[in-house]
N, C-alpha and C. Protein backbone atom coordinates (compact mmCIF):
# COMPACT_ATOMS: atom_id res chain seq x y z
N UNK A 1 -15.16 6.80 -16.08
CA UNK A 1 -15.83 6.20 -14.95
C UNK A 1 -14.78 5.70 -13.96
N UNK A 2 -14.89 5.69 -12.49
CA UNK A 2 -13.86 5.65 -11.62
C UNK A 2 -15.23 4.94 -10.56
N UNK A 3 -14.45 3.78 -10.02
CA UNK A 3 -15.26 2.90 -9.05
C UNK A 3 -13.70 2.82 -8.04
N UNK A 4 -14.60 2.31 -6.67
CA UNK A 4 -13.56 1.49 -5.72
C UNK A 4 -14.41 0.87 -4.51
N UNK A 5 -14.40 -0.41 -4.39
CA UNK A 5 -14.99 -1.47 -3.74
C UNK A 5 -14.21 -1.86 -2.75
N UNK A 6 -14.19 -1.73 -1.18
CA UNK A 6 -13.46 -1.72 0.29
C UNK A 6 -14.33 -2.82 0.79
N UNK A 7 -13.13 -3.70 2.13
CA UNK A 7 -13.76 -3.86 2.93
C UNK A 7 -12.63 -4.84 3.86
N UNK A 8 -13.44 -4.67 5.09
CA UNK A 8 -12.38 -5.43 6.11
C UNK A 8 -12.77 -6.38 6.54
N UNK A 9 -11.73 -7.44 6.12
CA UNK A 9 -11.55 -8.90 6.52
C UNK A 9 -11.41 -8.98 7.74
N UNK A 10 -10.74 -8.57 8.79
CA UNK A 10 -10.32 -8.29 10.01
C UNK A 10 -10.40 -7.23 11.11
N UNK A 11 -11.27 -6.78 12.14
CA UNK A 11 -11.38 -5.93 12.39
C UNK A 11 -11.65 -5.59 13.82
N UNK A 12 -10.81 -5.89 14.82
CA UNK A 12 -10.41 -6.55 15.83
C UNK A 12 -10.28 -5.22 16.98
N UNK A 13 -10.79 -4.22 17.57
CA UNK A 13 -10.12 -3.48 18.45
C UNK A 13 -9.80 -3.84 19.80
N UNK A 14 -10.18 -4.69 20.34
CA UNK A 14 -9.86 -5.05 21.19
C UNK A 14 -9.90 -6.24 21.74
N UNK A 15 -8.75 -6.78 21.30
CA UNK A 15 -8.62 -8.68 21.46
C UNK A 15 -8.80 -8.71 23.13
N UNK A 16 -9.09 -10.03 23.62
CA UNK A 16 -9.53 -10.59 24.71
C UNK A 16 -8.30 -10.81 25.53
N UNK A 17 -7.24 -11.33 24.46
CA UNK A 17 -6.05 -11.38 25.94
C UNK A 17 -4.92 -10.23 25.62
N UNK A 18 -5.87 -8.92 25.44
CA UNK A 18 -4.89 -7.98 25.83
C UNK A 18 -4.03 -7.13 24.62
N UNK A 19 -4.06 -8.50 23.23
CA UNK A 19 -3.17 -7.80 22.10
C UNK A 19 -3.29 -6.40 21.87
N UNK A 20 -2.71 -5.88 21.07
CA UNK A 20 -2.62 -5.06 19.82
C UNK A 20 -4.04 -5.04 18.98
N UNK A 21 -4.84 -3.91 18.78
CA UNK A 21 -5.58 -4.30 17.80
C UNK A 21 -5.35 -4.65 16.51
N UNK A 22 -5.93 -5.41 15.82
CA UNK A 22 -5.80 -5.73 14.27
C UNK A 22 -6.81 -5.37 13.53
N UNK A 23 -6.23 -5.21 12.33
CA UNK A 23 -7.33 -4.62 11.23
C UNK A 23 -6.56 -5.24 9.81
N UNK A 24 -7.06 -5.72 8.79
CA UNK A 24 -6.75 -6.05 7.63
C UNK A 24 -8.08 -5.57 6.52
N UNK A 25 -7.58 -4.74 5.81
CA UNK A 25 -8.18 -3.63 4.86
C UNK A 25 -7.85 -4.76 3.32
N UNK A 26 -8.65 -5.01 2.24
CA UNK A 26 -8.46 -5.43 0.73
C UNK A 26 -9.58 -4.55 0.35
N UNK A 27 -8.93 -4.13 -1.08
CA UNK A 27 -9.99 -3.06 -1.99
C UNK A 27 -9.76 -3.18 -3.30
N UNK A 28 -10.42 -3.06 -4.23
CA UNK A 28 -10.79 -3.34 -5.52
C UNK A 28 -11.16 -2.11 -6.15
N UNK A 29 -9.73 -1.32 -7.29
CA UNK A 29 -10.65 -0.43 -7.69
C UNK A 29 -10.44 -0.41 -9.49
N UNK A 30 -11.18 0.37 -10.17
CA UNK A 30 -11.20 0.58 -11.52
C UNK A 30 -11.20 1.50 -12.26
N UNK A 31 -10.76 2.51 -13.39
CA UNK A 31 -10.91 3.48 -14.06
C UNK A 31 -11.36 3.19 -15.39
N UNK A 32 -11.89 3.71 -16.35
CA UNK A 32 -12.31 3.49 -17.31
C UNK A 32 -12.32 4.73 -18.34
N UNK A 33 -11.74 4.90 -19.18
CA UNK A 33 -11.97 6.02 -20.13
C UNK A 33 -12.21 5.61 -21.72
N UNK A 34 -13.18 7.09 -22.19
CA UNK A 34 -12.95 6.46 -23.65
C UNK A 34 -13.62 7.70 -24.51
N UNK A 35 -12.79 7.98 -25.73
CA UNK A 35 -13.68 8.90 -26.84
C UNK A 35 -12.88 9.96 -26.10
N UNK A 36 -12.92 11.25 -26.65
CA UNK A 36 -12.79 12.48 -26.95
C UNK A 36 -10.83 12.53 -27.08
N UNK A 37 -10.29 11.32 -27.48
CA UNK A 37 -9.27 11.17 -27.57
C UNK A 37 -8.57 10.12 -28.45
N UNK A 38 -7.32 10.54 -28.81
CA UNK A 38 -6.82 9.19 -29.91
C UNK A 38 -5.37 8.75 -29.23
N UNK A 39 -5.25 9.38 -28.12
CA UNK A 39 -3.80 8.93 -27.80
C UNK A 39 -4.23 8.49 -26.04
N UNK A 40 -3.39 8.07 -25.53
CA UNK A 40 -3.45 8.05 -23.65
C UNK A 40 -1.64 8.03 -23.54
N UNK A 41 -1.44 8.70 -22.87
CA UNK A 41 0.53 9.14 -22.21
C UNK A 41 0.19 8.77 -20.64
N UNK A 42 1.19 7.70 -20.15
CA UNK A 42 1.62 7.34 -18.60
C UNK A 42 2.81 7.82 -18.68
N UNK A 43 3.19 8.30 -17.46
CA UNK A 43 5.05 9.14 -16.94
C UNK A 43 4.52 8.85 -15.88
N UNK A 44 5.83 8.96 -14.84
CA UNK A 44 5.64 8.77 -13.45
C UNK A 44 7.27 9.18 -13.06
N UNK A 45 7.08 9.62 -12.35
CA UNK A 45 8.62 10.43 -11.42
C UNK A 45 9.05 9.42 -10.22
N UNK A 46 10.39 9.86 -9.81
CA UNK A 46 10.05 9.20 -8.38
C UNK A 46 9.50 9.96 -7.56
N UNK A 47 9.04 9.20 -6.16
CA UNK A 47 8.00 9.94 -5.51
C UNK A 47 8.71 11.09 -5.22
N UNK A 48 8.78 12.38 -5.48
CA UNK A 48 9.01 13.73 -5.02
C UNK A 48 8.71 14.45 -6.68
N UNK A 49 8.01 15.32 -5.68
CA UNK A 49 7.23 16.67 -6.58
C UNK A 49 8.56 17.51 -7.03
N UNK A 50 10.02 17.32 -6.43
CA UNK A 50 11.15 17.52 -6.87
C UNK A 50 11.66 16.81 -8.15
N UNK A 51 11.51 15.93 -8.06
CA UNK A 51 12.19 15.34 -9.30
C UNK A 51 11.29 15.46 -10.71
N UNK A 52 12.40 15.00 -11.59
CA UNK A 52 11.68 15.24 -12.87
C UNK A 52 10.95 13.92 -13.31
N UNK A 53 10.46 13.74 -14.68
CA UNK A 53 9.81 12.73 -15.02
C UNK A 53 10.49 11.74 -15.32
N UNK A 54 11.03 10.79 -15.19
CA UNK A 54 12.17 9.50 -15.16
C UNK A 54 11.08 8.57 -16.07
N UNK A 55 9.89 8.08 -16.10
CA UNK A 55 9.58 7.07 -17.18
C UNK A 55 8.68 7.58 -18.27
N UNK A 56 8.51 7.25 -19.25
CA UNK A 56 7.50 8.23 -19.98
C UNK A 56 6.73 7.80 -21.15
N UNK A 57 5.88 6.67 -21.75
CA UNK A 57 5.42 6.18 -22.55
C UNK A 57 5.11 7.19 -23.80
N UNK A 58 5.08 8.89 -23.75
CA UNK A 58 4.50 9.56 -24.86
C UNK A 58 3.42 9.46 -25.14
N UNK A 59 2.56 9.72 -26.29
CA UNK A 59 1.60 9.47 -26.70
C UNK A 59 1.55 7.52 -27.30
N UNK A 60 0.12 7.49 -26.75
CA UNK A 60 0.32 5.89 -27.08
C UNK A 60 -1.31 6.05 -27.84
N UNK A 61 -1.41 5.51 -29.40
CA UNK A 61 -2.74 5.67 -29.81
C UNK A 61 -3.83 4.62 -29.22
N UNK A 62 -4.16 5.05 -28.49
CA UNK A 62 -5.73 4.26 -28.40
C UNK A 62 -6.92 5.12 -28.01
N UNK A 63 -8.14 5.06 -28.14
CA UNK A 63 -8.98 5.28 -27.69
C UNK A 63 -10.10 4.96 -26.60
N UNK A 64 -9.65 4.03 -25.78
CA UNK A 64 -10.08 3.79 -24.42
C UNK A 64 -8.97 2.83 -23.76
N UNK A 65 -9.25 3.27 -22.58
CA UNK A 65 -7.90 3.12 -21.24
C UNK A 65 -9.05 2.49 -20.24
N UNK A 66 -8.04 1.35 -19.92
CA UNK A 66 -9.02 0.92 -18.28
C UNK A 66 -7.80 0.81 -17.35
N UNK A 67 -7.67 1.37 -16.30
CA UNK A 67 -6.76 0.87 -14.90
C UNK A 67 -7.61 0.49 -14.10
N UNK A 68 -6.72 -0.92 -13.54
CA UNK A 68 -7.36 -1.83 -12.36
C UNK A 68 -6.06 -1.74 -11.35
N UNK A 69 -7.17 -1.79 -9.92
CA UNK A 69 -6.04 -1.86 -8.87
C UNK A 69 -6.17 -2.65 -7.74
N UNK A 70 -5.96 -3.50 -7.24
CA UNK A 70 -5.86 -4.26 -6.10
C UNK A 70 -4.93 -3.81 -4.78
N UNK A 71 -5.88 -2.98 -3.95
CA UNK A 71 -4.93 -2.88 -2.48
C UNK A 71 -5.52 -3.52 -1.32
N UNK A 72 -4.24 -3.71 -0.46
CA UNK A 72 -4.63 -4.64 0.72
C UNK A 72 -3.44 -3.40 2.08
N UNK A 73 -3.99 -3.34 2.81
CA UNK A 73 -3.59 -2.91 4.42
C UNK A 73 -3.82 -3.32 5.44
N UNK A 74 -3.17 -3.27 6.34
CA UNK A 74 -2.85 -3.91 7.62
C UNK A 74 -2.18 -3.05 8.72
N UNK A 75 -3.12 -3.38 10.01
CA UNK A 75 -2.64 -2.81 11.19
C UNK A 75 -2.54 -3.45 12.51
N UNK A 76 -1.07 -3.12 13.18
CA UNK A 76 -0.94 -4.34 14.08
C UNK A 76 -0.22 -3.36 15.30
N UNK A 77 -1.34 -2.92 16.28
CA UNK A 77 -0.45 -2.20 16.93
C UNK A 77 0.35 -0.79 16.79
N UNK A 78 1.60 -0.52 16.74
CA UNK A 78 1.92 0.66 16.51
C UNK A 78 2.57 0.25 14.78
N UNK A 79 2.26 -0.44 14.39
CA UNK A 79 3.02 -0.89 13.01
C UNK A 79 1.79 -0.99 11.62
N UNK A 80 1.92 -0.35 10.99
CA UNK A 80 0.80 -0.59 10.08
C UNK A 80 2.03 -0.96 8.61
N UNK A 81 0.52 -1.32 7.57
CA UNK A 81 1.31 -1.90 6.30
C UNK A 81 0.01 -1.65 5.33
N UNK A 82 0.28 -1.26 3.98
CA UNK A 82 -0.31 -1.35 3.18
C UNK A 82 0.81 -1.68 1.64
N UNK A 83 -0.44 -2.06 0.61
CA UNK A 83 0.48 -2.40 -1.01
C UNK A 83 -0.98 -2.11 -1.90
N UNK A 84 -0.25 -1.88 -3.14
CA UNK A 84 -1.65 -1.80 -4.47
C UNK A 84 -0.93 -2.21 -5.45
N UNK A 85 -1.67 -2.58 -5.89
CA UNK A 85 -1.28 -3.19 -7.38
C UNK A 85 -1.65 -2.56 -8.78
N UNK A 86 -1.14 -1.75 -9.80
CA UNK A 86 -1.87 -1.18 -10.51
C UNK A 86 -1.82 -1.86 -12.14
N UNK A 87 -2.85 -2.05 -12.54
CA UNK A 87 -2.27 -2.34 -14.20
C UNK A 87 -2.81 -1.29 -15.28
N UNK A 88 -2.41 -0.76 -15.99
CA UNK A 88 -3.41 -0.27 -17.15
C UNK A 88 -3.35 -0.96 -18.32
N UNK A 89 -4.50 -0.94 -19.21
CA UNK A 89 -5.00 -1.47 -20.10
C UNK A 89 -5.15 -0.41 -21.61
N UNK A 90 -4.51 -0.19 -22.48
CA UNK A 90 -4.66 0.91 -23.16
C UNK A 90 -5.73 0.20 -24.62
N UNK A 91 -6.19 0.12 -25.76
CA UNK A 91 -7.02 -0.09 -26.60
C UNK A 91 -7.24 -1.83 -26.68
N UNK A 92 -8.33 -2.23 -25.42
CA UNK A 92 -8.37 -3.50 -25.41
C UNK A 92 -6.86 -4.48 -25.02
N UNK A 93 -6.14 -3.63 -24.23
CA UNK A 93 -5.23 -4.32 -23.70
C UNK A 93 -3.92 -4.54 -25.05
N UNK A 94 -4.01 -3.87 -26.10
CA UNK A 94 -3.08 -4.05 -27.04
C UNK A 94 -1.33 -3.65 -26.40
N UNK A 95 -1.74 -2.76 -25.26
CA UNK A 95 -0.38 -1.96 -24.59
C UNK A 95 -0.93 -2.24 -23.09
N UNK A 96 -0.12 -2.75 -21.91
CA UNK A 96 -0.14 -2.97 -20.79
C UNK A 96 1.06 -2.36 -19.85
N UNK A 97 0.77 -1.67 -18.71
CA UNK A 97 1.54 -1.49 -18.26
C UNK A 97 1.15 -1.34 -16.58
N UNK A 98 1.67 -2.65 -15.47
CA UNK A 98 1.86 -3.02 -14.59
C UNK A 98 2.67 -1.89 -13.69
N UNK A 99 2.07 -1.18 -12.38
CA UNK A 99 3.33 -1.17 -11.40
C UNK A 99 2.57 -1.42 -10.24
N UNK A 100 3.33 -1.29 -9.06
CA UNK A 100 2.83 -1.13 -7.60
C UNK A 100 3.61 -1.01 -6.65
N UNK A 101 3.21 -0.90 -5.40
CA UNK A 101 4.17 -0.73 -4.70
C UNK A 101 4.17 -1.64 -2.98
N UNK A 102 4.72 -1.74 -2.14
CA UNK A 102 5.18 -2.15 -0.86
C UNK A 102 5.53 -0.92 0.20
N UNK A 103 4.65 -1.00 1.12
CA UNK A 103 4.81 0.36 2.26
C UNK A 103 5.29 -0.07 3.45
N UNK A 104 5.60 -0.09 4.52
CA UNK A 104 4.90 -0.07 6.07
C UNK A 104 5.90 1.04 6.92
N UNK A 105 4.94 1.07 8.23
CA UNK A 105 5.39 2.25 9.14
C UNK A 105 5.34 1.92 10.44
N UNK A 106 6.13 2.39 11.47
CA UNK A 106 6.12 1.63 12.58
C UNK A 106 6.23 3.02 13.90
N UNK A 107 5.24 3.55 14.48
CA UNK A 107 4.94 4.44 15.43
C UNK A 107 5.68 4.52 16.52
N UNK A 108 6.77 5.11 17.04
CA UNK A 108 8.21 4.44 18.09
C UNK A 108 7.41 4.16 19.72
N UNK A 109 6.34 5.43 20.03
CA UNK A 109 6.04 5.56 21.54
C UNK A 109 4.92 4.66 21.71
N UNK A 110 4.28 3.96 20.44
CA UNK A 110 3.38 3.19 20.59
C UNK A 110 2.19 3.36 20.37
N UNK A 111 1.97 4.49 19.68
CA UNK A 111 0.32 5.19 18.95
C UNK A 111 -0.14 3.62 18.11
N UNK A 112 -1.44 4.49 17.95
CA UNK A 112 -2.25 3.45 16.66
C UNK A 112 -2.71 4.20 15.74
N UNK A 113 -2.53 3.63 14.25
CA UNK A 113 -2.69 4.80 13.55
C UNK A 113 -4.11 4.91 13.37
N UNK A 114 -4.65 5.77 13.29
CA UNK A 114 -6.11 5.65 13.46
C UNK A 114 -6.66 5.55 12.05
N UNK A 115 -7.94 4.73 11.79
CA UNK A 115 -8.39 3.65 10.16
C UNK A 115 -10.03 4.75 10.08
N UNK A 116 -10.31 5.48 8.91
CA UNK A 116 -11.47 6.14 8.99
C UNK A 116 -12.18 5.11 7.89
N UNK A 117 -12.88 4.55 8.91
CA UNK A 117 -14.27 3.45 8.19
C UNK A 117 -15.01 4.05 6.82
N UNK A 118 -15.26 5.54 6.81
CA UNK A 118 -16.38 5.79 5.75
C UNK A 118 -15.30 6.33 4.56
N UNK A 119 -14.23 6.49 4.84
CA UNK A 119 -13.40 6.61 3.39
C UNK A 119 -12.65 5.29 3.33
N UNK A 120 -12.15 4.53 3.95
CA UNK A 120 -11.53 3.40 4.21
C UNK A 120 -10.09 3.46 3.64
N UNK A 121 -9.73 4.34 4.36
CA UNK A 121 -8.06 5.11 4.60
C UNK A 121 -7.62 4.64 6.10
N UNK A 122 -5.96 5.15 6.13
CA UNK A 122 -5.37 5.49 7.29
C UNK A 122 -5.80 6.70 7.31
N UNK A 123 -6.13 7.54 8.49
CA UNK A 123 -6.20 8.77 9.10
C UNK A 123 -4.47 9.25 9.92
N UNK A 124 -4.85 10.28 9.90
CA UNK A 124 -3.65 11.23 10.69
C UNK A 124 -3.66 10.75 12.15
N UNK A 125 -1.84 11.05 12.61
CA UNK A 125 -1.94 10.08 13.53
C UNK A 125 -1.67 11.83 14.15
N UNK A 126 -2.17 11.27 15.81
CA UNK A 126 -2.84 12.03 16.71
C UNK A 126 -1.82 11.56 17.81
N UNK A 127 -0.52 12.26 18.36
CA UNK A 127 -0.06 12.02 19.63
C UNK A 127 -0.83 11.73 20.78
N UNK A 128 -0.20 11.15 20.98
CA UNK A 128 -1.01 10.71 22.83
C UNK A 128 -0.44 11.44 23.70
N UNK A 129 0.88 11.91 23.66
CA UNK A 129 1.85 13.23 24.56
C UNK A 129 1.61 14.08 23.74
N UNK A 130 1.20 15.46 23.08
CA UNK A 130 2.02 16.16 21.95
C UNK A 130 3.14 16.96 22.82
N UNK A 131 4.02 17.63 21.83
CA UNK A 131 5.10 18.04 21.87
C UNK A 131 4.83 18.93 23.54
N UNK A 132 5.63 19.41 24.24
CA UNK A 132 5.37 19.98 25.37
C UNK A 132 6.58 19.90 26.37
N UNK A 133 7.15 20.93 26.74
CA UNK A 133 8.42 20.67 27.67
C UNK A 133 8.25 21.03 28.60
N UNK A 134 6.53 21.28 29.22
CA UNK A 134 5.79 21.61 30.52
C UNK A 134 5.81 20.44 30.75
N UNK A 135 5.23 19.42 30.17
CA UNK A 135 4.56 18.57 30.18
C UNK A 135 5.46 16.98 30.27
N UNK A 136 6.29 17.55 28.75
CA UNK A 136 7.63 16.46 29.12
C UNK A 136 7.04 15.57 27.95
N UNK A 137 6.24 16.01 27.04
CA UNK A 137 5.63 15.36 26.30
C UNK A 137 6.75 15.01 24.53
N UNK A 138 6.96 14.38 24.46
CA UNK A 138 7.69 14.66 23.00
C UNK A 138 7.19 14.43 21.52
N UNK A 139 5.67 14.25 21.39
CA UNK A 139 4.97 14.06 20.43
C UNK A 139 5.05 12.44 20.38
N UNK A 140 4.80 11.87 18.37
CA UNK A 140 5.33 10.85 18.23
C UNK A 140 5.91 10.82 16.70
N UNK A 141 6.90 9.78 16.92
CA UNK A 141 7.97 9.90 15.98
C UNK A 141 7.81 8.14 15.02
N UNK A 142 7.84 8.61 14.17
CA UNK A 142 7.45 7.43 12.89
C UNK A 142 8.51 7.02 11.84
N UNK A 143 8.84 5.86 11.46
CA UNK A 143 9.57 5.51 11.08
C UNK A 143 9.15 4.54 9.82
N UNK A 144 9.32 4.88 8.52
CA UNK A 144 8.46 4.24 7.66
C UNK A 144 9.59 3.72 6.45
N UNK A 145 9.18 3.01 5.26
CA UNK A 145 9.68 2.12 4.17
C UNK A 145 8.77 2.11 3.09
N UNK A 146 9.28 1.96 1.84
CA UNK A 146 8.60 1.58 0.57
C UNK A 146 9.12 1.28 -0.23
N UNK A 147 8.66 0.04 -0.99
CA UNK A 147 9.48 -0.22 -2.29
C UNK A 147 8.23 -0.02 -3.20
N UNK A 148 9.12 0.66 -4.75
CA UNK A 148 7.77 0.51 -6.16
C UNK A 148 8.46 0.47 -6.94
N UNK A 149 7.76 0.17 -8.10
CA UNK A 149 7.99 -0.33 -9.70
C UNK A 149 7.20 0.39 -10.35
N UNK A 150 7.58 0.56 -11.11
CA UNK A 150 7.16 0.41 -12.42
C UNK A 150 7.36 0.47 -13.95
N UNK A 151 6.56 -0.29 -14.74
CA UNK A 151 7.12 -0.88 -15.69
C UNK A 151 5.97 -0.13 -17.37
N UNK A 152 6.96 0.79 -18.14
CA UNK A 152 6.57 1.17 -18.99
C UNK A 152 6.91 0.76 -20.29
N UNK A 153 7.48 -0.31 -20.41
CA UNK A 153 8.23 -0.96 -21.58
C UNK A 153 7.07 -1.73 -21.96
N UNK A 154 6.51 -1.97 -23.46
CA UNK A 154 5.50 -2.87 -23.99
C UNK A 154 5.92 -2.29 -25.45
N UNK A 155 6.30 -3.59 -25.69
CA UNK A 155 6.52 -4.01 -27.53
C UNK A 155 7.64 -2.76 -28.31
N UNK A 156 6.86 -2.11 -29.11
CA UNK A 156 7.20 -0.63 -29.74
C UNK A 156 7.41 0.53 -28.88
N UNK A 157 6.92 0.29 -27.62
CA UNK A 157 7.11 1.74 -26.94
C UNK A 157 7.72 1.67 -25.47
N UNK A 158 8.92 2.15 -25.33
CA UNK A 158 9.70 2.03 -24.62
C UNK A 158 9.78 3.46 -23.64
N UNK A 159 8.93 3.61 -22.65
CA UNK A 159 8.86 4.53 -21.75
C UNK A 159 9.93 4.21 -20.45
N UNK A 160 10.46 3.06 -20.41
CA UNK A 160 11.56 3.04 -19.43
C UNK A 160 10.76 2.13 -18.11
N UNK A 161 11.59 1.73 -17.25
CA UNK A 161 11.26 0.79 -16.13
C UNK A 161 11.92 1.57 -14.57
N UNK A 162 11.16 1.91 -13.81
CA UNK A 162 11.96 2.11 -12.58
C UNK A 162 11.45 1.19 -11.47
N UNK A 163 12.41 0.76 -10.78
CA UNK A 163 12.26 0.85 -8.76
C UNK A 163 13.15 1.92 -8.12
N UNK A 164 12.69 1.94 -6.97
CA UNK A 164 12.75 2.94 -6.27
C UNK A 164 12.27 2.08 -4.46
N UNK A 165 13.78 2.58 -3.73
CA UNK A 165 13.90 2.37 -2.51
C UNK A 165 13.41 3.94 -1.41
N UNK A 166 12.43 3.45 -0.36
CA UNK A 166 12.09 4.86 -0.09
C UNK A 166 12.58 4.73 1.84
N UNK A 167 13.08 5.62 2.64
CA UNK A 167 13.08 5.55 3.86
C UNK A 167 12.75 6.98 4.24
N UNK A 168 11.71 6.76 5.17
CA UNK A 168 11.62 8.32 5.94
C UNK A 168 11.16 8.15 7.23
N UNK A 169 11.45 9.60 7.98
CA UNK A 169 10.99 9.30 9.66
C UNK A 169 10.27 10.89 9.56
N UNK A 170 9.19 10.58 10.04
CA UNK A 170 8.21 12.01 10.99
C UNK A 170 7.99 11.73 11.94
N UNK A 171 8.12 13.52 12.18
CA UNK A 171 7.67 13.74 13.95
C UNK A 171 6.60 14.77 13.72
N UNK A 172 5.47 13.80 14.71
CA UNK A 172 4.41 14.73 14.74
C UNK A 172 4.66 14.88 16.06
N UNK A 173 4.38 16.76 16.43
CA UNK A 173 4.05 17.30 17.17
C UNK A 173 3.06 17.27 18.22
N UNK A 174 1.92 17.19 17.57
CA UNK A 174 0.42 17.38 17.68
C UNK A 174 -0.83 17.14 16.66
N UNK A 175 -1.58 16.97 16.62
CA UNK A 175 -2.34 17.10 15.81
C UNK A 175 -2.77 18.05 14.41
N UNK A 176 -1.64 18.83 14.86
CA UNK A 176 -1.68 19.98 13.72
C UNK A 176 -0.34 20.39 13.02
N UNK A 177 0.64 19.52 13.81
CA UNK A 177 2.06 20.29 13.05
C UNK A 177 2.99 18.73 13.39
N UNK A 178 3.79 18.96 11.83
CA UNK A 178 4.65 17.50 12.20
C UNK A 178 5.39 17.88 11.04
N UNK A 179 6.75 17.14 11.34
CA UNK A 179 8.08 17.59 10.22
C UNK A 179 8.19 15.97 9.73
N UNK A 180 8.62 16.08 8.23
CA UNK A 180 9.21 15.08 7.82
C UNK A 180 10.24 15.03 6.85
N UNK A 181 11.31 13.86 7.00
CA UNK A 181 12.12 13.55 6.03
C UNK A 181 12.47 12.56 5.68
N UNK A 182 12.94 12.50 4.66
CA UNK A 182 12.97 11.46 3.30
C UNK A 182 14.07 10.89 2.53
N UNK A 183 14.21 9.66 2.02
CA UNK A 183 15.75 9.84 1.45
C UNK A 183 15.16 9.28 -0.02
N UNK A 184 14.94 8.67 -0.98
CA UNK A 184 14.68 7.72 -2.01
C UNK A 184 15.94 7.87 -2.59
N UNK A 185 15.94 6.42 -3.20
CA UNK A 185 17.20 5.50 -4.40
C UNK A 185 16.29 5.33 -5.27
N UNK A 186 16.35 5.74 -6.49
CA UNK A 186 15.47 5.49 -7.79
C UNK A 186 16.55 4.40 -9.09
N UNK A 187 16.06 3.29 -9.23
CA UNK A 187 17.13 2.73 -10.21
C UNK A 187 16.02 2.86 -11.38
N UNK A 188 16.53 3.42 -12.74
CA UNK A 188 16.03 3.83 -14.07
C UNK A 188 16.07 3.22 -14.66
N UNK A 189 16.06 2.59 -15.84
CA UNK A 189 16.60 1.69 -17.33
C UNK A 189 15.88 2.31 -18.26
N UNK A 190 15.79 2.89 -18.70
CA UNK A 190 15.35 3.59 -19.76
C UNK A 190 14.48 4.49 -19.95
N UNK A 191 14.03 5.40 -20.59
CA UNK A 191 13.06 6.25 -20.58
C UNK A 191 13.51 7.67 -20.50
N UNK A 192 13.02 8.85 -20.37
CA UNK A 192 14.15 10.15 -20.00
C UNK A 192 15.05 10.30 -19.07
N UNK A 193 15.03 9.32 -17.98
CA UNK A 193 16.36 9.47 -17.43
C UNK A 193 16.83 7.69 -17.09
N UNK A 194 18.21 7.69 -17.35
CA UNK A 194 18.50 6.26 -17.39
C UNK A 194 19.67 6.44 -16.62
N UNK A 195 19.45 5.54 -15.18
CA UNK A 195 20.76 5.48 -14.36
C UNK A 195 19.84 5.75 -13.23
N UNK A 196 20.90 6.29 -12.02
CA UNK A 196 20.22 6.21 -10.59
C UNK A 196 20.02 7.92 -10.41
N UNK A 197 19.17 7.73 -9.17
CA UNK A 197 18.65 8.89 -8.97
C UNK A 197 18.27 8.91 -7.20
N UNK A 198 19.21 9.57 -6.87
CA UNK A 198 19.16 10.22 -5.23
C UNK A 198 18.32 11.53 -4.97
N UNK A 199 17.43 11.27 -4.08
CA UNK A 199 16.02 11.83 -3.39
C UNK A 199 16.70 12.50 -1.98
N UNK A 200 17.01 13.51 -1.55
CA UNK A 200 16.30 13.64 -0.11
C UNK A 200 15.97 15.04 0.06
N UNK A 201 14.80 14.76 0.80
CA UNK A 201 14.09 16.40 1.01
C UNK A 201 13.82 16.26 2.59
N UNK A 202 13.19 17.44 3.16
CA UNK A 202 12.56 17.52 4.53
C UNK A 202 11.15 18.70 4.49
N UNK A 203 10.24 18.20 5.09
CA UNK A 203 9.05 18.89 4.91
C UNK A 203 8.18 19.57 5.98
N UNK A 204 8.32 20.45 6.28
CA UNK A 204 7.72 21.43 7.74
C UNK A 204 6.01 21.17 6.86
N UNK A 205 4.94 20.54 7.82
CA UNK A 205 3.55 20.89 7.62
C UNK A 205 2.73 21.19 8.54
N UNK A 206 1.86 21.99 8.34
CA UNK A 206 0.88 22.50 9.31
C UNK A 206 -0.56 21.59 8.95
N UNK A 207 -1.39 21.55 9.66
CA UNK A 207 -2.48 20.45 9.01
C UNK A 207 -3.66 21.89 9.65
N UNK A 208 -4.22 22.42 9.29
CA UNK A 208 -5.38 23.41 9.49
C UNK A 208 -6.89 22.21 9.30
């Protein structure tokens, strides 16, 4: 069973003397599993589909798993911010294991990132120039941060602990095409890989 409960505290588009709109997003969500199993395994990489698996709990015996998550976001102008909090719960909480993370992003020409009410996400951001050398237009260019954890160490089973420092900048084009790149610092302590771990990729996408 998988639930998630949204809603905005704050929701401001157009203040009276002129600001920045504001928006402040908190959400509540839950997973629940149970039966057709005797074990549950958490791993987690650093963020890139490049790297390998750095924490890794194995098989852990229980027969029902609950994850709870607490996220909160925020938008101020061309600067937005979001965080979640995750815990899992493995056979009545006998094995726990906590992570989450710290985001924000800051839009250079001054976009807003646009907030879709009926999924209660950030949406794709949409130049106000796109790219154009008729036009003189240069898209818009984004500049973002993240810190995360997480923590797989509980009692007997030692899946390892990481943080991980993240910096990247995209340029969107247009509405349909935008490049990005990335650097991450992953610090390890145990688990299949123990020590540091350097990230950087760059990513050409088309959005159809």
């Amino acid at each position: 069973f998988v639930g998630r409960l949204t809603g905005l505290v704050r929701d401001v588009e157009a203040a009276p003397d002129g600001r920045y709109p504001e928006l402040v997003h908190l959400g509540l969500a839950g997973s629940y599993t149970f039966g057709g199993a005797d074990s549950v395994r958490y791993q987690s990489r650093p963020e890139s589909f490049l790297a390998p698996v750095a924490v890794d709990t194995g098989a852990v015996d229980a027969s029902q798993a609950f994850v709870l998550g607490l996220e909160a976001a925020g938008r101020r102008g061309p600067l937005s911010f979001q965080g979640e909090f995750l815990h899992a719960f493995a056979n009545d909480a006998a094995a726990r294991f906590p992570g989450m993370y710290l985001s924000a992003a800051y839009l250079l020409p001054g976009e807003v990132r646009p907030y879709d009410r009926e999924q209660a996400v950030f949406g794709q951001v949409i130049p106000l120039r796109p790219l154009s050398w008729r036009a003189r237009g240069l898209g818009a260019a984004e500049c973002a941060a993240r810190w995360s954890w997480v923590d797989l160490e509980q009692g007997d089973i030692h899946g390892g602990r990481m943080h991980e420092l993240s910096a990247g900048f995209n340029w969107y084009w247009n509405r349909w095409v935008r490049w990005q790149a990335g650097y991450q610092l992953a610090f390890i302590d145990g688990g299949p890989l123990d020590g540091r771990l350097h990230v950087f990729q760059a990513r050409f996408q088309l959005v159809l």
